[in-house]
Protein backbone atom coordinates (compact mmCIF):
# COMPACT_ATOMS: atom_id res chain seq x y z
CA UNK A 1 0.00 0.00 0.00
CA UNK A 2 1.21 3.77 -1.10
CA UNK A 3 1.58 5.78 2.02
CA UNK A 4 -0.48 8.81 1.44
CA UNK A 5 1.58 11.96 1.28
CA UNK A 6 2.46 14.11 4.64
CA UNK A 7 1.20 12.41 7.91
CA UNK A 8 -2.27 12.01 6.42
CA UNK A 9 -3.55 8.19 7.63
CA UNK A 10 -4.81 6.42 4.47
CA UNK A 11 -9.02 6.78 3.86
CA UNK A 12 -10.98 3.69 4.70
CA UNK A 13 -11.09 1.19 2.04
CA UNK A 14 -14.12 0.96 0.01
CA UNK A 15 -16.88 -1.06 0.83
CA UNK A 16 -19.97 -1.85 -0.71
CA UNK A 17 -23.30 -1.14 1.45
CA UNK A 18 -26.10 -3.31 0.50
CA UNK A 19 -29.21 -1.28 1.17
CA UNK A 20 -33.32 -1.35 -0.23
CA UNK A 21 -35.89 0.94 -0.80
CA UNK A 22 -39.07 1.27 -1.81
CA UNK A 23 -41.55 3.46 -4.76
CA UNK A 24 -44.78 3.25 -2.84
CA UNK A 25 -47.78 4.99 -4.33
CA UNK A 26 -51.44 5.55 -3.37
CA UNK A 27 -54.72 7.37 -4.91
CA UNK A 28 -51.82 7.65 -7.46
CA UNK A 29 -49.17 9.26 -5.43
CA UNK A 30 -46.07 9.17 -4.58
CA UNK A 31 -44.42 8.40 -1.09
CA UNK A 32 -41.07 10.45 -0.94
CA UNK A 33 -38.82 11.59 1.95
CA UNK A 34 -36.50 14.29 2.28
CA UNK A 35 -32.97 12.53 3.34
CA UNK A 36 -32.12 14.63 6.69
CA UNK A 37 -29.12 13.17 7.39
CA UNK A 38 -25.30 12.49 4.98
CA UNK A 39 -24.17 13.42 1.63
CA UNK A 40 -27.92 13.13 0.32
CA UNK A 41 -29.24 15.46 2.56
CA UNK A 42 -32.05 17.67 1.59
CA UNK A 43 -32.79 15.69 -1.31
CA UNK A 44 -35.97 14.00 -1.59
CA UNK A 45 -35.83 9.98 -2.15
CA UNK A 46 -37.76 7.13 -2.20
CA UNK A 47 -37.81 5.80 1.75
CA UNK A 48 -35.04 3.27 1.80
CA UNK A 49 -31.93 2.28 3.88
CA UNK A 50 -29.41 -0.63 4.88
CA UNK A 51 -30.03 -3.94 5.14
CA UNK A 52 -29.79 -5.14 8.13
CA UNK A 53 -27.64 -9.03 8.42
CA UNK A 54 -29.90 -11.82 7.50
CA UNK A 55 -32.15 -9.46 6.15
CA UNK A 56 -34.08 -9.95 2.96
CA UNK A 57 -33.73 -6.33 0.60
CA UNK A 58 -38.09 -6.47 0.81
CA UNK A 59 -37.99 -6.67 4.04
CA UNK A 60 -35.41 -4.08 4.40
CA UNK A 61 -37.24 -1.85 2.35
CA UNK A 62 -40.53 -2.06 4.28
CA UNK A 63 -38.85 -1.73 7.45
CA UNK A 64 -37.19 0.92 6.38
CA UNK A 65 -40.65 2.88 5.15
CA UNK A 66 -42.10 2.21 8.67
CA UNK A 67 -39.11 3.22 10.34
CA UNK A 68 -38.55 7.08 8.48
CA UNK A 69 -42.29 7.51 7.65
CA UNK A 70 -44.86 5.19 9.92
CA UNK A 71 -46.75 3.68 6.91
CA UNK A 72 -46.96 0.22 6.20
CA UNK A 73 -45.36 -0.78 2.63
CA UNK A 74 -46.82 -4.05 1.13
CA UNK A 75 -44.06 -4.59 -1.53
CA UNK A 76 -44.72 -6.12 -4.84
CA UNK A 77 -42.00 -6.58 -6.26
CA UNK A 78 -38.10 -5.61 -7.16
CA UNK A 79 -37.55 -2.23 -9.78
CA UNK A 80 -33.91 -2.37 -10.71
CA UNK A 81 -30.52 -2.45 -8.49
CA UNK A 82 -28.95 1.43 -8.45
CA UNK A 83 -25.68 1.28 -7.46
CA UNK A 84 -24.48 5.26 -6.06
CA UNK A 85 -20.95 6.42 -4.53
CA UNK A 86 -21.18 9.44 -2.15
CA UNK A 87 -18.42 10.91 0.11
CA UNK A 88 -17.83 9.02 3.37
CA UNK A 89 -18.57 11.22 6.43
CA UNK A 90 -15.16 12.03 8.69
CA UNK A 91 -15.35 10.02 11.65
CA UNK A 92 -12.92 12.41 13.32
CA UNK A 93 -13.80 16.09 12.90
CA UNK A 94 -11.41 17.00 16.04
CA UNK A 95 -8.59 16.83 13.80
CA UNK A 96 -8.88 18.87 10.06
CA UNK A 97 -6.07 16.92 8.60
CA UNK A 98 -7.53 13.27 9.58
CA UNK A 99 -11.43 14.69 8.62
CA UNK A 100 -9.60 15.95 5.26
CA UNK A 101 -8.38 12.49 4.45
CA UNK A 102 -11.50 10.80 5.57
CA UNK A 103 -13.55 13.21 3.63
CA UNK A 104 -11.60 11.79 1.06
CA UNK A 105 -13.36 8.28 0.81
CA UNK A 106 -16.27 7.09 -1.00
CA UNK A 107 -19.06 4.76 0.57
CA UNK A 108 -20.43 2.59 -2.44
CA UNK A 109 -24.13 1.48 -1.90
CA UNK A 110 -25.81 -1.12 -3.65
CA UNK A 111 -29.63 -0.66 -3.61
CA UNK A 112 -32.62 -2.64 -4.67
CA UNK A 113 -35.14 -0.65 -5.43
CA UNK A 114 -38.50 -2.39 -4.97
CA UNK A 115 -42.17 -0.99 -5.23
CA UNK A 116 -45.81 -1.27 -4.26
CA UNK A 117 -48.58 0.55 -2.66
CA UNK A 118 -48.46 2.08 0.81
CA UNK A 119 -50.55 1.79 3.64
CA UNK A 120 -53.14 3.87 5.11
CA UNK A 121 -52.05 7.12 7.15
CA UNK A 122 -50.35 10.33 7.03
CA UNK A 123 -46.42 9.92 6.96
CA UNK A 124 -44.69 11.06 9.85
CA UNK A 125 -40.77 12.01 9.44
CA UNK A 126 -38.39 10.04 11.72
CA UNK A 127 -35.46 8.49 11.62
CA UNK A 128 -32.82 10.05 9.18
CA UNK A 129 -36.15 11.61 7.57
CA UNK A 130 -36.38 15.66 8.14
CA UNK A 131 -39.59 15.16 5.72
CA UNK A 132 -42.12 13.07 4.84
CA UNK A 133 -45.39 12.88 2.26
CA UNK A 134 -46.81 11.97 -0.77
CA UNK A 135 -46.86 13.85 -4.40
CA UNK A 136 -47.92 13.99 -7.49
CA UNK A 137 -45.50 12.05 -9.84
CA UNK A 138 -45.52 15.57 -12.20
CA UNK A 139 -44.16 17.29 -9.25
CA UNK A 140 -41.22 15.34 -8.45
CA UNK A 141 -39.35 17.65 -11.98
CA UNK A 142 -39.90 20.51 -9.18
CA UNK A 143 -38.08 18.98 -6.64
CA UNK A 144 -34.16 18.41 -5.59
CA UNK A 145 -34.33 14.53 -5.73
CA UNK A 146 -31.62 11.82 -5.71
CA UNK A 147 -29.84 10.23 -8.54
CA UNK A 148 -32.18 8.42 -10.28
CA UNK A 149 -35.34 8.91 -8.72
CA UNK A 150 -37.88 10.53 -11.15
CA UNK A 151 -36.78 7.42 -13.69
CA UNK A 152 -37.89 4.78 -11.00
CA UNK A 153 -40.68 6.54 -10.01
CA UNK A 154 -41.90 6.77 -13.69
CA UNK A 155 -41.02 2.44 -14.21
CA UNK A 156 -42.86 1.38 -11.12
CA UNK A 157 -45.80 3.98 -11.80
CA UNK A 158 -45.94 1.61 -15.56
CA UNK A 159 -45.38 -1.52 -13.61
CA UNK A 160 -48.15 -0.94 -11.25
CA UNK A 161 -50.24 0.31 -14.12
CA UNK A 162 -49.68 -3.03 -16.22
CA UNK A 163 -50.81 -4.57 -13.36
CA UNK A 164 -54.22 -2.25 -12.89
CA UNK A 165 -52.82 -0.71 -9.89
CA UNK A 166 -51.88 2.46 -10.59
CA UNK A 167 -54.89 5.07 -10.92
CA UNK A 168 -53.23 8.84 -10.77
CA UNK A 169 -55.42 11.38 -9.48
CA UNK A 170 -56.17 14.39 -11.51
CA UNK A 171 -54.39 17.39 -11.30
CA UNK A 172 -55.81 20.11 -8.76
């Protein structure tokens, strides 16, 4: 291994984060949260997070949903896998040259994005959630979303659709 220059410690190696989510809709809306927390933050998302160990990605996903928005997710099935790379917090902000070199690393997350409808109830921000409700699908071009987002929102709106499910409301 190269020694990084000066007395910098090397950044963490890169690891990949196996994590799930879910596209929920209902009355033809979409479920979103606004990511509160980490390189993401104040972007709006589909409800998602890690998977825990044993843990199956649907499951993940639908705990996840309960745990950032209270509403129950009955998942139907798997989108796509996204695969993102965002900057690794520091872990040591006492120190500006470690936090420097940590800010340097990447965290790699491999996600399985699943959808379905959601539950009954208002949604209720917790978690790493500052935000939480449900839109129009023409609104998300308005919004600061994640990479990716209005694409799978679009497939699993045609998915559920095929299926019968998906009945948009009309615009206000």
């Amino acid at each position: 291994m190269t020694k990084p220059p000066g007395n910098l410690p090397p950044p963490p190696a890169d690891i990949v984060i196996e994590a799930a989510s879910a596209i929920l809709f209902r009355d033809g809306l979409v479920l979103l949260v606004e990511r509160g927390r980490g390189a993401l933050s104040g972007l709006w998302s589909a409800p998602g997070g890690r998977c825990l160990e044993g843990e199956t990605a649907a499951s993940a996903a639908r705990r996840e949903v309960l745990e950032e928005t209270g509403i129950d997710a009955e998942i139907i099935g798997a989108l796509c896998v996204h695969e993102i790379a965002v900057a690794a917090p520091p872990t040591d902000t006492s120190d500006a040259a470690h936090g420097e070199a940590r800010a340097l690393a990447v965290q790699r997350f491999r996600i399985i994005v699943h959808y379905g409808r959601a539950g009954p109830g208002d949604p209720i921000p917790a978690s790493d959630a500052a935000n939480a409700r449900f839109f129009e699908v023409a609104d998300i071009e308005q919004l600061a979303v994640t990479p990716g987002l209005a694409a799978f929102v679009i497939e699993a709106g045609l998915r559920l659709d095929a299926m019968g499910e998906y009945r948009p409301m009309p615009r206000r």
